[in-house]
N, C-alpha and C. Protein backbone atom coordinates (compact mmCIF):
# COMPACT_ATOMS: atom_id res chain seq x y z
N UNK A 1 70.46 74.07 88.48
CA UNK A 1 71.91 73.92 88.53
C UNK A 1 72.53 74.09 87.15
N UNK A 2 71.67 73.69 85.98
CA UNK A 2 72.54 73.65 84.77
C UNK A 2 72.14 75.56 84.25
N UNK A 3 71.50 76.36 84.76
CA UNK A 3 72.09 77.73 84.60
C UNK A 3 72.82 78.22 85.42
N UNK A 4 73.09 77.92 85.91
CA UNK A 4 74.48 78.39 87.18
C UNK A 4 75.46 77.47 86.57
N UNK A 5 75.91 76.33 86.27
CA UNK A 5 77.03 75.72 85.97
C UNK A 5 77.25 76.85 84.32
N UNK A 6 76.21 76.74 83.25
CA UNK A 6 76.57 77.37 81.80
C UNK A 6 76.42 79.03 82.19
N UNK A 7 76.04 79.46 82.82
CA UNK A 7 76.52 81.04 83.61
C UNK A 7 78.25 81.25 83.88
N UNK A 8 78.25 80.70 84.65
CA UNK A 8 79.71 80.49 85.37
C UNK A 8 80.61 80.04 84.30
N UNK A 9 80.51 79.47 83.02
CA UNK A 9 81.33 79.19 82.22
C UNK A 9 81.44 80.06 80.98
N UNK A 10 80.21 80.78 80.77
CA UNK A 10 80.38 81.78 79.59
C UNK A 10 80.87 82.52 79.82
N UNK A 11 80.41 83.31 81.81
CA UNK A 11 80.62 84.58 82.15
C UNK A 11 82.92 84.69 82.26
N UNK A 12 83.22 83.02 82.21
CA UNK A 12 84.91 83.44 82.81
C UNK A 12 85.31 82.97 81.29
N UNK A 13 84.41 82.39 79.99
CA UNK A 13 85.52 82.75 79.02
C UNK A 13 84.92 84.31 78.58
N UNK A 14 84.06 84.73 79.26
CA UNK A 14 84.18 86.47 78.32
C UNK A 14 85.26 86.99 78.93
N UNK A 15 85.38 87.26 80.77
CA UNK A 15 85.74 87.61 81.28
C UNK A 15 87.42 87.27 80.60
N UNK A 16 87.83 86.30 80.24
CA UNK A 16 89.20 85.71 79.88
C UNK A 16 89.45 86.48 78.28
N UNK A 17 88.64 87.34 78.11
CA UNK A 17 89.19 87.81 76.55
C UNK A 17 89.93 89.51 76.52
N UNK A 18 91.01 88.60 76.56
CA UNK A 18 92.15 89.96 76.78
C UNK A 18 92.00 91.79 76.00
N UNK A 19 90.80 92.00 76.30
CA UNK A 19 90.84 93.39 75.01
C UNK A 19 92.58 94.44 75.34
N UNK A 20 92.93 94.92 76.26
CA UNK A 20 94.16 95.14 76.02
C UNK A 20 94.74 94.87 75.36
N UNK A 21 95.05 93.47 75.71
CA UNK A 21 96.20 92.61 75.06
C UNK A 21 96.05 92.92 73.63
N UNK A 22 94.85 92.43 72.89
CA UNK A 22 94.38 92.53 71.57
C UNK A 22 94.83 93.99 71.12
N UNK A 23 94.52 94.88 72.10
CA UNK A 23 94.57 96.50 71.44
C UNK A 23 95.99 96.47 71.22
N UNK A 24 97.29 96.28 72.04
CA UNK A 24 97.95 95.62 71.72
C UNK A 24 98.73 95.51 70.55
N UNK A 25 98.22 94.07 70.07
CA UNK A 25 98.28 93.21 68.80
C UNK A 25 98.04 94.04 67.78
N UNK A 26 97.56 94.89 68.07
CA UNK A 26 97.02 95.89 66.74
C UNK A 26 97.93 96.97 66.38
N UNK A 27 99.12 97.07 67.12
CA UNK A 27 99.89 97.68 67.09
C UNK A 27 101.16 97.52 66.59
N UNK A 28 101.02 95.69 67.12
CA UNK A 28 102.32 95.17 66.94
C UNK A 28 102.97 95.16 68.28
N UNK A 29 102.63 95.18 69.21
CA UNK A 29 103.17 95.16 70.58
C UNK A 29 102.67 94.85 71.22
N UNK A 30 103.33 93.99 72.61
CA UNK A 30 102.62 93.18 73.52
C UNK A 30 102.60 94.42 74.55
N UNK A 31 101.62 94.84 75.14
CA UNK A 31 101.24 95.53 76.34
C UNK A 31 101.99 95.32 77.25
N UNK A 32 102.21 93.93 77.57
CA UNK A 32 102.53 93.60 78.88
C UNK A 32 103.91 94.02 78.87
N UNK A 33 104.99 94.06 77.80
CA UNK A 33 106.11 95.07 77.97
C UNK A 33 106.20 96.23 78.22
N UNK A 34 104.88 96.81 78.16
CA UNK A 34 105.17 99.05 78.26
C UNK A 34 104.60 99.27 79.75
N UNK A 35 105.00 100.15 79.98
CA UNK A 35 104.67 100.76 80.88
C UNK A 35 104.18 100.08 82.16
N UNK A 36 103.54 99.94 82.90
CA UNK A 36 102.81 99.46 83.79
C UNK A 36 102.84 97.52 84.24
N UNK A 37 103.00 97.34 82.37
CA UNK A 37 102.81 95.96 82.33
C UNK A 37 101.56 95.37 82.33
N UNK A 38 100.73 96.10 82.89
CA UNK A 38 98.81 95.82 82.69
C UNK A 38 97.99 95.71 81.29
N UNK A 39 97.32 94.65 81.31
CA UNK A 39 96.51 94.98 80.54
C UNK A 39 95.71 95.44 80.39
N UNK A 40 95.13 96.68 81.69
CA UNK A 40 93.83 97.57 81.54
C UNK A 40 94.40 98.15 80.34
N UNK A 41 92.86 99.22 80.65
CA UNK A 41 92.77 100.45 79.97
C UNK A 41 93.48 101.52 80.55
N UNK A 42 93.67 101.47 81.28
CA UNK A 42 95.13 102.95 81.86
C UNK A 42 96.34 102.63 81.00
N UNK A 43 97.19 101.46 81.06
CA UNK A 43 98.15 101.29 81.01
C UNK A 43 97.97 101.54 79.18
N UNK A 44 96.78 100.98 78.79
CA UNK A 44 96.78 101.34 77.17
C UNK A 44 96.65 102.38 76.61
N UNK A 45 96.01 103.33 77.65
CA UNK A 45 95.61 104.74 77.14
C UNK A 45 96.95 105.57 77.15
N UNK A 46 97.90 105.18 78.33
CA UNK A 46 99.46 105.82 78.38
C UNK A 46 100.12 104.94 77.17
N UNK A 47 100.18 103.90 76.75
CA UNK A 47 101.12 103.60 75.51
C UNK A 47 100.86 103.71 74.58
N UNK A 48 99.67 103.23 74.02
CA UNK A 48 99.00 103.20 72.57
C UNK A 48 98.25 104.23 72.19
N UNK A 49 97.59 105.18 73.14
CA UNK A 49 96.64 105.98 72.60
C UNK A 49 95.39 106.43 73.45
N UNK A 50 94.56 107.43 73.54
CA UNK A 50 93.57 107.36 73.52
C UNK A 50 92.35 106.79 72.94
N UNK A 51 92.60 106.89 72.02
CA UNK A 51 91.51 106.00 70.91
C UNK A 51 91.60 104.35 71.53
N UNK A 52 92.45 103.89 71.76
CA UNK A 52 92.73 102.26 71.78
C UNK A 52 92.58 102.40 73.63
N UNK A 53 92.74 103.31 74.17
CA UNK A 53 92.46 103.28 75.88
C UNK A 53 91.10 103.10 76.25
N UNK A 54 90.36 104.31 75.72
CA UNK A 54 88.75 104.15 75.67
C UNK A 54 88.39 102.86 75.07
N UNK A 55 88.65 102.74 74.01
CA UNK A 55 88.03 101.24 73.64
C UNK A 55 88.49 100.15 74.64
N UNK A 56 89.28 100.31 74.88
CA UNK A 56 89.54 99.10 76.12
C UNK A 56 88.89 98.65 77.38
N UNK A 57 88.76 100.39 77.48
CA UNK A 57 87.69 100.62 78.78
C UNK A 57 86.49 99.99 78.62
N UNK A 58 85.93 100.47 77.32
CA UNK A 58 84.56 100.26 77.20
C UNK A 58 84.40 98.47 77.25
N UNK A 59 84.97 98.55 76.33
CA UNK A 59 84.80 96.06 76.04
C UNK A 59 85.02 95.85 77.38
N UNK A 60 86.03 95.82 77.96
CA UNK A 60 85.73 95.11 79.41
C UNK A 60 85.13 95.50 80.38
N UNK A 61 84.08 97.03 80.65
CA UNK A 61 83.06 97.13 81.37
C UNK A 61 82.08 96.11 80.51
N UNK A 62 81.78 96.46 79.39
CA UNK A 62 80.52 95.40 78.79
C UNK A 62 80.90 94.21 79.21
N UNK A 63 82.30 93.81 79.15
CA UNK A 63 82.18 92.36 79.89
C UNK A 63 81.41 91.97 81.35
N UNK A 64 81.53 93.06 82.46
CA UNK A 64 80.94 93.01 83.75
C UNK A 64 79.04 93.14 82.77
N UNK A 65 78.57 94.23 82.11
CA UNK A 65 77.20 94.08 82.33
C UNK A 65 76.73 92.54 81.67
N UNK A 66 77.40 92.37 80.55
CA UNK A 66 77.41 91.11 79.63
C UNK A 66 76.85 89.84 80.58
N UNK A 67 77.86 89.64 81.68
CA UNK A 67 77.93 88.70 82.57
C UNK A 67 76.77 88.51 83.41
N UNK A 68 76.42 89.48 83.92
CA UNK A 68 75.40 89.82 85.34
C UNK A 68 73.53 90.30 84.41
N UNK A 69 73.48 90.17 83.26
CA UNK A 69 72.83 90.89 82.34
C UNK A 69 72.44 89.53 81.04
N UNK A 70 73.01 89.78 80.13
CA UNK A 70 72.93 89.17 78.59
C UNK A 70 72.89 87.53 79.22
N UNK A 71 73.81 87.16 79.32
CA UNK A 71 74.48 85.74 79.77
C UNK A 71 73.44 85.05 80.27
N UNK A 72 73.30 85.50 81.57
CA UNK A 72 71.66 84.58 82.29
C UNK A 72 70.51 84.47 81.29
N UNK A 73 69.98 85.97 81.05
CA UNK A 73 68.91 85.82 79.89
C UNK A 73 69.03 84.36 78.99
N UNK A 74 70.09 84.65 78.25
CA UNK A 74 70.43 84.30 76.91
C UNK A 74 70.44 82.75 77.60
N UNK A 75 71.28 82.23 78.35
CA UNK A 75 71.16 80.95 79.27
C UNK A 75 69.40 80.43 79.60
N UNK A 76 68.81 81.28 79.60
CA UNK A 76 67.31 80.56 79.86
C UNK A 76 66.49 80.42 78.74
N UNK A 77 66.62 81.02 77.84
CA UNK A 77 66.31 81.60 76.80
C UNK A 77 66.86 80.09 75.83
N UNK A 78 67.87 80.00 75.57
CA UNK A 78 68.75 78.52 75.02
C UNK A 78 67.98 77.69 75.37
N UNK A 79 68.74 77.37 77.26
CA UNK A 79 69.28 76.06 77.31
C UNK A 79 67.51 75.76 78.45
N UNK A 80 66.81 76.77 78.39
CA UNK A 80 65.52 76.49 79.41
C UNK A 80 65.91 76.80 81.03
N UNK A 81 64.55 77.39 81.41
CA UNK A 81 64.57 78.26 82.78
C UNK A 81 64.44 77.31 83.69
N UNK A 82 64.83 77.35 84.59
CA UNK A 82 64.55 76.68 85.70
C UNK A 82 63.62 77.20 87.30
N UNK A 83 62.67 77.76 86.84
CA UNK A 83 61.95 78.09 87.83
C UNK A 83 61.98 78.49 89.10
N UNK A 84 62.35 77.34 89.80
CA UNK A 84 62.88 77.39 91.33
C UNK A 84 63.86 77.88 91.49
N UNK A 85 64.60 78.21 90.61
CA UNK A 85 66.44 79.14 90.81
C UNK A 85 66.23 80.49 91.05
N UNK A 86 66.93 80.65 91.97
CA UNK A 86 67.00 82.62 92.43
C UNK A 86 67.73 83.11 91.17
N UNK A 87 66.71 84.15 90.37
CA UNK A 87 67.47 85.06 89.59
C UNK A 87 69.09 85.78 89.87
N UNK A 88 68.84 86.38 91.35
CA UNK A 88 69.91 86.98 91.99
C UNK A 88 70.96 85.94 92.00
N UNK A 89 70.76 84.66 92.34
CA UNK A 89 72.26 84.36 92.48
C UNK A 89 72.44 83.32 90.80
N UNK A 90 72.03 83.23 89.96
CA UNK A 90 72.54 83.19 88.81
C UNK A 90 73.46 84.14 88.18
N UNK A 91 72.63 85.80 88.40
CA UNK A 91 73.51 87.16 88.63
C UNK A 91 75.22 86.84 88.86
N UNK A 92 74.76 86.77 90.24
CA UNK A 92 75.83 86.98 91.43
C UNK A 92 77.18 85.78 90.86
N UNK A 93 76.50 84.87 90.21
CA UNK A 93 77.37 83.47 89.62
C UNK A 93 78.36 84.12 88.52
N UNK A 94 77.74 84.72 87.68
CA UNK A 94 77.96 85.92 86.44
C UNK A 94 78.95 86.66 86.81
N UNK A 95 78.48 87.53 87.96
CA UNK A 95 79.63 88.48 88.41
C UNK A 95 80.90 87.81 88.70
N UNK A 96 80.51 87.10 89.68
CA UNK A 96 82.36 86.51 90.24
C UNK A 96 82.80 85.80 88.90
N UNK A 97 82.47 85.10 88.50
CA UNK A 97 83.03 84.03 86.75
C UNK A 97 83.80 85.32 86.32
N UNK A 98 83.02 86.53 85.73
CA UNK A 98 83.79 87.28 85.04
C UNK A 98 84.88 87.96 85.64
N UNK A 99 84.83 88.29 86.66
CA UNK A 99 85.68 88.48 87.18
C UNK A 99 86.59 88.19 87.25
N UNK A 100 86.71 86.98 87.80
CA UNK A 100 88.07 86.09 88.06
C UNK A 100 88.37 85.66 86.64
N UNK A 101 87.38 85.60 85.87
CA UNK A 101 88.27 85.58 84.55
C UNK A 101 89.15 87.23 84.02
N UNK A 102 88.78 88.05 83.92
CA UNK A 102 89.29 89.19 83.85
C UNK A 102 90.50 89.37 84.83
N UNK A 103 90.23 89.17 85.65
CA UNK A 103 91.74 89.05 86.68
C UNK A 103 93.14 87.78 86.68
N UNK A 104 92.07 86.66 86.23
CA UNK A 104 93.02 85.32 86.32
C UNK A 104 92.53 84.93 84.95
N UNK A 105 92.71 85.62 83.44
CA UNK A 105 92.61 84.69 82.43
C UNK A 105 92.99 83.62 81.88
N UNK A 106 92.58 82.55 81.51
CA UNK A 106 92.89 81.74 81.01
C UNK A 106 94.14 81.49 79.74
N UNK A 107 93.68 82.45 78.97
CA UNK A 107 94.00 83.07 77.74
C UNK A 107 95.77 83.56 77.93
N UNK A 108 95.31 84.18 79.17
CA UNK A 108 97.18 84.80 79.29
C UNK A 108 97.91 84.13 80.62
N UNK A 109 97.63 82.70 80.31
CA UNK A 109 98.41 82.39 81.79
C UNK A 109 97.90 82.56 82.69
N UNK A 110 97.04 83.16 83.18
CA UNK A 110 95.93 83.23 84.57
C UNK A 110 96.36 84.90 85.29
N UNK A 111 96.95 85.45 84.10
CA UNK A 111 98.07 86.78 84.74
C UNK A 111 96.80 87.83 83.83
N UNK A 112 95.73 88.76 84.40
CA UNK A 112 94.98 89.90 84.03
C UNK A 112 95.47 90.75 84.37
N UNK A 113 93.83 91.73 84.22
CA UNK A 113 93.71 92.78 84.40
C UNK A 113 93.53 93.22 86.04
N UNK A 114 93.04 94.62 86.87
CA UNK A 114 92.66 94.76 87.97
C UNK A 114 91.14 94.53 88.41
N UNK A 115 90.59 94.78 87.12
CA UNK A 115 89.59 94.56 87.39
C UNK A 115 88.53 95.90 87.48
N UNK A 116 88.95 97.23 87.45
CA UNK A 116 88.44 97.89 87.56
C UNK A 116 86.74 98.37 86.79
N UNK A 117 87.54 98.37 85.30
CA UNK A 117 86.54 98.37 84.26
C UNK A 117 84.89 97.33 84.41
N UNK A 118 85.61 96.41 84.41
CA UNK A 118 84.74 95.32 84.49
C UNK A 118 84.05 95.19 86.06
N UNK A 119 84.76 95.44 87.00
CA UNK A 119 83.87 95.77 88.07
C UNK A 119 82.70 96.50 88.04
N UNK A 120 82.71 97.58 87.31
CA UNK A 120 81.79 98.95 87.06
C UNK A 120 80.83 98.36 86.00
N UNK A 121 81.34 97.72 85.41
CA UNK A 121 79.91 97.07 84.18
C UNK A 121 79.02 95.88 85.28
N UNK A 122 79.63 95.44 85.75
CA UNK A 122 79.12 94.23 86.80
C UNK A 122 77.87 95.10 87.50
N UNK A 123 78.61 96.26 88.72
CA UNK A 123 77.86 97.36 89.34
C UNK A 123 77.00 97.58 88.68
N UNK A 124 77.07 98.53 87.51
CA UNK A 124 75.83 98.93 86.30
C UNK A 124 74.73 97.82 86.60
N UNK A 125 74.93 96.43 86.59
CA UNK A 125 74.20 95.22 86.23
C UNK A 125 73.07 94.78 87.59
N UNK A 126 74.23 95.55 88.19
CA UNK A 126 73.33 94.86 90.10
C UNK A 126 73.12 95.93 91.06
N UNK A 127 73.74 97.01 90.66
CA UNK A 127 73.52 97.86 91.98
C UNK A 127 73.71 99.18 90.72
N UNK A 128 72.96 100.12 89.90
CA UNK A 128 73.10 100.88 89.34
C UNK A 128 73.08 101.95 89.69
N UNK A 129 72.43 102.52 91.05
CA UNK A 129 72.59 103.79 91.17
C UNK A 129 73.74 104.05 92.00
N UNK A 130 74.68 103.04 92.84
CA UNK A 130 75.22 103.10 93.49
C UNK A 130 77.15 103.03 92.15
N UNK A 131 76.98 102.57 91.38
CA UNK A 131 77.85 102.56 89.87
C UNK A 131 77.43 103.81 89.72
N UNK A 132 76.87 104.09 88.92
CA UNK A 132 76.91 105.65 88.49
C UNK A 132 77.21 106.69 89.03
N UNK A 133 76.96 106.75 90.54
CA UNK A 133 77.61 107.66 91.09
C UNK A 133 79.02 107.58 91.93
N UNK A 134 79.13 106.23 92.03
CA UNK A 134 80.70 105.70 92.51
C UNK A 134 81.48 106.62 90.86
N UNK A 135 81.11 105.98 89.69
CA UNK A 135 82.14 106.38 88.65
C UNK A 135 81.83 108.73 88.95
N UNK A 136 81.22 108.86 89.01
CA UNK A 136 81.16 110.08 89.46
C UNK A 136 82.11 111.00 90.18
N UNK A 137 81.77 109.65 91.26
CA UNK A 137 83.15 110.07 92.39
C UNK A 137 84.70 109.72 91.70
N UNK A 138 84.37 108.67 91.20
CA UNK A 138 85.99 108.04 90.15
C UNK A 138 86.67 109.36 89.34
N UNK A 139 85.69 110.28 88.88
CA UNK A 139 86.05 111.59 88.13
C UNK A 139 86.41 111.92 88.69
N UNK A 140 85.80 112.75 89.71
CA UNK A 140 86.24 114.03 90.92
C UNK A 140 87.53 113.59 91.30
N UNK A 141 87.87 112.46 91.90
CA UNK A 141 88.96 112.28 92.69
C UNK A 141 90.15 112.16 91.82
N UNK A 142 89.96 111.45 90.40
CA UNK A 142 90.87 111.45 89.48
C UNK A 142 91.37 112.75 88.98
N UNK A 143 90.32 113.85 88.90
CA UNK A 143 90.42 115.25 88.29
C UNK A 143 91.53 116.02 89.53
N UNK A 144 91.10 115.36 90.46
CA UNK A 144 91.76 116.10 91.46
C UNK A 144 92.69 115.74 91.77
N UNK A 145 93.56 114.60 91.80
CA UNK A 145 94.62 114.11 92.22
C UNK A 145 95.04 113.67 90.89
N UNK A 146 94.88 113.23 90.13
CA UNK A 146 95.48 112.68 88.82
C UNK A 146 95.89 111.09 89.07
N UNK A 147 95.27 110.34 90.21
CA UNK A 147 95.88 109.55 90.78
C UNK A 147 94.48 108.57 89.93
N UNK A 148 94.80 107.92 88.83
CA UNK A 148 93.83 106.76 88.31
C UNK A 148 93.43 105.29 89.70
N UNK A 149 94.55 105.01 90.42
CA UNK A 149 94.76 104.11 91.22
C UNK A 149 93.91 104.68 92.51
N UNK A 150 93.93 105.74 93.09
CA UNK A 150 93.50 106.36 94.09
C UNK A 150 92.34 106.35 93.92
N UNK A 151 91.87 106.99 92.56
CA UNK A 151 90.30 106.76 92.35
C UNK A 151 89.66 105.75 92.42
N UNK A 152 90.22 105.00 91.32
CA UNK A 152 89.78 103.55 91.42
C UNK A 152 89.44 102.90 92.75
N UNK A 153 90.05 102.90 93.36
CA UNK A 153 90.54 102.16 94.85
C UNK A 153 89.12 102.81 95.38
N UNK A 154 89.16 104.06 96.06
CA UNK A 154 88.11 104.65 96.80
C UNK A 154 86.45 104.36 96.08
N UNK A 155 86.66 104.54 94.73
CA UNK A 155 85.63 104.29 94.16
C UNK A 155 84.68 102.57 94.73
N UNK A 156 85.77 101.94 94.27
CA UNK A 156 85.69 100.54 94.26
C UNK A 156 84.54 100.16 96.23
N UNK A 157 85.51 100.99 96.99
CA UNK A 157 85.12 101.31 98.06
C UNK A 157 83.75 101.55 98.64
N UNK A 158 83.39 102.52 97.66
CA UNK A 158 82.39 103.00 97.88
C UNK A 158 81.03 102.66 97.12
N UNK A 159 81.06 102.42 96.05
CA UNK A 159 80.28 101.19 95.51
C UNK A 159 79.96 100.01 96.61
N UNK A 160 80.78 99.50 96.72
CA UNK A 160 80.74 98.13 98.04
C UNK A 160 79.62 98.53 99.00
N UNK A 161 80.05 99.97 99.64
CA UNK A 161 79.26 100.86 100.57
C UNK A 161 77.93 101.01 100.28
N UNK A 162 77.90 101.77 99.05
CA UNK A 162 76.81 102.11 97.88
C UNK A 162 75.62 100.97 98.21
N UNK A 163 76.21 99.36 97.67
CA UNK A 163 75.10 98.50 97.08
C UNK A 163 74.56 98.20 98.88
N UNK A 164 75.21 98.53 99.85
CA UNK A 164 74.47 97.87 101.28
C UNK A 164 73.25 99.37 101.56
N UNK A 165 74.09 99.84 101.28
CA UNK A 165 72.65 101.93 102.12
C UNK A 165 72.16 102.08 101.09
N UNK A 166 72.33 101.69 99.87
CA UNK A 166 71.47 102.71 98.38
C UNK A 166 70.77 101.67 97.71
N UNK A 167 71.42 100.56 96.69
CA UNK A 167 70.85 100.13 95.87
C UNK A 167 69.89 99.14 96.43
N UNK A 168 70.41 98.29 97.96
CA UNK A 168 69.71 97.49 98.83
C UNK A 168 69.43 97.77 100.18
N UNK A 169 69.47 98.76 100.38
CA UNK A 169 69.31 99.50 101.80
C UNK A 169 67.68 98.54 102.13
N UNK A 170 66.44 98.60 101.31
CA UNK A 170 65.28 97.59 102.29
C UNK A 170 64.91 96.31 101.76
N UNK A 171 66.37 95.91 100.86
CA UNK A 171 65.99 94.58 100.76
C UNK A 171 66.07 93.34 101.84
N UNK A 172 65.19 92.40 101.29
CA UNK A 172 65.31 90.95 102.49
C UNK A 172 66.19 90.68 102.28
N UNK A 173 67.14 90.30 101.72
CA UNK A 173 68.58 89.42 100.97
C UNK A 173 69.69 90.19 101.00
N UNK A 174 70.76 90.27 101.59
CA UNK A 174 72.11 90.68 101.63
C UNK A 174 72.89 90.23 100.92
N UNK A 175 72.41 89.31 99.52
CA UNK A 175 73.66 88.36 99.21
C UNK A 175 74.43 89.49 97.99
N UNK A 176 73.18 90.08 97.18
CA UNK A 176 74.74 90.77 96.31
C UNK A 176 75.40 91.91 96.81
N UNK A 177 74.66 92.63 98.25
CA UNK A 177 76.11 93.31 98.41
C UNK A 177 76.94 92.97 98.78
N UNK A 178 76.93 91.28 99.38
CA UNK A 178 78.02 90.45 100.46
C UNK A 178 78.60 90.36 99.31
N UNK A 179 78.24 89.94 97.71
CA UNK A 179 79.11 89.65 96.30
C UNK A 179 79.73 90.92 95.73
N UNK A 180 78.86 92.03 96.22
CA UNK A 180 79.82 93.44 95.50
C UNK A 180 80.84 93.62 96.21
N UNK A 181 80.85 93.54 97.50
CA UNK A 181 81.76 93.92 98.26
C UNK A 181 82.92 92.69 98.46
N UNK A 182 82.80 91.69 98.01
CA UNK A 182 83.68 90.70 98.21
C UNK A 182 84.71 91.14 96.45
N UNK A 183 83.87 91.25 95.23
CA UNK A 183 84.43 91.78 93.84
C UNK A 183 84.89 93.48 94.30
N UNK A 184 84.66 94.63 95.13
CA UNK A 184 85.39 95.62 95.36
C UNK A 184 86.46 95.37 96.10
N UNK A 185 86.68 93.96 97.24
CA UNK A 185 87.95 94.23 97.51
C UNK A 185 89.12 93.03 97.12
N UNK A 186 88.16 92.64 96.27
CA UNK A 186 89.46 91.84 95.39
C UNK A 186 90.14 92.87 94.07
N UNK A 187 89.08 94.05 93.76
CA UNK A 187 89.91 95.26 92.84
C UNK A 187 90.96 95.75 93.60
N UNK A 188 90.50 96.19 94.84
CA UNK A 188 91.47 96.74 95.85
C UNK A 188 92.87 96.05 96.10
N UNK A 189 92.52 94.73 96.42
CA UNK A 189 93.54 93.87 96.52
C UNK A 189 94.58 93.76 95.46
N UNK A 190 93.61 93.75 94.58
CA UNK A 190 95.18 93.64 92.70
C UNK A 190 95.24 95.16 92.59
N UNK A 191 95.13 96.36 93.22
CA UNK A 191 95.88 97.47 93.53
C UNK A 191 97.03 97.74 94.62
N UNK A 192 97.47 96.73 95.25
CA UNK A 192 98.24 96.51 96.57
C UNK A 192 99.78 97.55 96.04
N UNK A 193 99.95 96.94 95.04
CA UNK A 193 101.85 97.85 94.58
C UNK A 193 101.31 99.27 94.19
N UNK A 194 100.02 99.85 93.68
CA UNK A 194 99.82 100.89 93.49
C UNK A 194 99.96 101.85 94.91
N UNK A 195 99.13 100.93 96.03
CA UNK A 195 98.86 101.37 97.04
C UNK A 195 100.22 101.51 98.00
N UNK A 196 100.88 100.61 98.00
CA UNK A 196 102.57 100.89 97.80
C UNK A 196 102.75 101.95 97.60
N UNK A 197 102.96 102.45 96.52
CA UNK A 197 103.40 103.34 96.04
C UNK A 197 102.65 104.78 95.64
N UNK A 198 101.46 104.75 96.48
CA UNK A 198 100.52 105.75 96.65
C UNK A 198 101.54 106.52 98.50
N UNK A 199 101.75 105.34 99.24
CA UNK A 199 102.02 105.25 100.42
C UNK A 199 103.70 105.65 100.54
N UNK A 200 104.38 105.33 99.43
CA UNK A 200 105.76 106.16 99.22
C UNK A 200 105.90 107.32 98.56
N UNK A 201 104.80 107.45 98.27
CA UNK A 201 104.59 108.58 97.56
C UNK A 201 105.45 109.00 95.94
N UNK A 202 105.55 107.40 95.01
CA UNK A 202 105.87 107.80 93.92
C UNK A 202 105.06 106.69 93.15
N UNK A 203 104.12 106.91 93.26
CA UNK A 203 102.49 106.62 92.24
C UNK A 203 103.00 107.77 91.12
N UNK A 204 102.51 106.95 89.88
CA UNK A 204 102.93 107.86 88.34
C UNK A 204 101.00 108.41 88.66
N UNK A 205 101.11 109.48 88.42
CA UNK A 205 100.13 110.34 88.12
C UNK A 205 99.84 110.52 86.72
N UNK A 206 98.54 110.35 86.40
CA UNK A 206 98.07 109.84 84.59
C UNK A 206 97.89 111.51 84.02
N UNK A 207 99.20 110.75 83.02
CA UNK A 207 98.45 112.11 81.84
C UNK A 207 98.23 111.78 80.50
N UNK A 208 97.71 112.75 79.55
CA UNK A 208 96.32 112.68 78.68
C UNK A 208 97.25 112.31 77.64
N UNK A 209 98.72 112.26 77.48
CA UNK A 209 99.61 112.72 76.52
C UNK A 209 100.54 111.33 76.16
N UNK A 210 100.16 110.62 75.08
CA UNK A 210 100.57 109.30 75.40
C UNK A 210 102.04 109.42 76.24
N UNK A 211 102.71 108.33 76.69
CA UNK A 211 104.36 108.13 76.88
C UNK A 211 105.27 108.00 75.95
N UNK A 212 106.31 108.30 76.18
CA UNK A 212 106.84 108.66 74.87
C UNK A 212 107.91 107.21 74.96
């Protein structure tokens, strides 16, 4: 119990560390005024830059592998293993913590990100072949529609799909795709106004060129 309780608490203050926001700060401007109002990496890559978008991207996927990955280790490793504990759901403890910290931070009022980024580092962590080729599909559909939200969304989708036929298709245990798929449609879910507005058909379509 005491690596699942210090899991669950490292994984939602990483998850709670605003890299947007910070990219941000580095500017001299609060994110949450431009554009979108998000603190992903979309909304940073349209105001601040490319340079400061990618980096955004990247820190809060490492937050998903960090969580589901480093964290447990490093937790047994410290504070001592506990034998009888399922590896998997120490994992699975990791994943949701960061999550909901990335979505409901602490740090900013309980008001995040979607979750996207950090979903996909999580994936990487528990279901990898079914991540790598979900972000695959995240290209194609983005290349093709220009629609960041659309991708995301389907992606998110299909990962979920992914970890039940691919990454666990002959395992005994259903529990982390019942956990991927419960973290893909809570991404989905904090896409609802995109999806709105995918459905009225005036979704902003991403381009490479900051906003002016």
């Amino acid at each position: 119990m005491k690596t699942i309780i210090l899991t669950a608490i490292f994984s939602y203050i990483i998850g709670s560390i605003p890299f947007g926001y910070l990219a941000g700060l580095t500017k001299g401007v609060d994110i949450r005024t431009l554009g979108s109002k998000n603190i992903g990496a979309t909304n940073v890559f349209r105001n601040l830059g490319k340079k400061l978008g990618i980096t955004t991207f990247i820190l809060d996927m490492l937050k998903g592998v960090t969580a589901v990955v480093i964290i447990p280790s490093a937790v047994k490793y410290f504070f001592g293993a506990e034998p009888e504990l399922n590896e998997a759901y120490v994992a699975i403890t990791g994943a949701i913590c960061v999550i909901l910290g990335h979505s409901f931070p602490f740090t900013l009022n309980f008001k995040g990100g979607k979750g996207v980024a950090t979903g996909l580092g999580i994936a990487i962590g528990l279901a990898p072949i079914s991540a790598l080729t979900g972000f695959a599909l995240w290209a194609i559909i983005f290349r093709a529609t220009g629609y960041v939200s659309l991708a995301s969304i389907i992606a998110a989708a299909y990962v979920a799909l992914g970890s039940w036929f691919i990454d666990y298709a002959s395992a005994n245990s259903s529990i982390i795709p019942i956990v991927i798929s419960f973290l893909a449609a809570l991404v989905i879910i904090k896409h609802r106004t995109n999806i709105q507005r995918l459905i009225n058909g005036n979704e902003n379509r991403f381009s490479f060129k900051k906003d002016k």
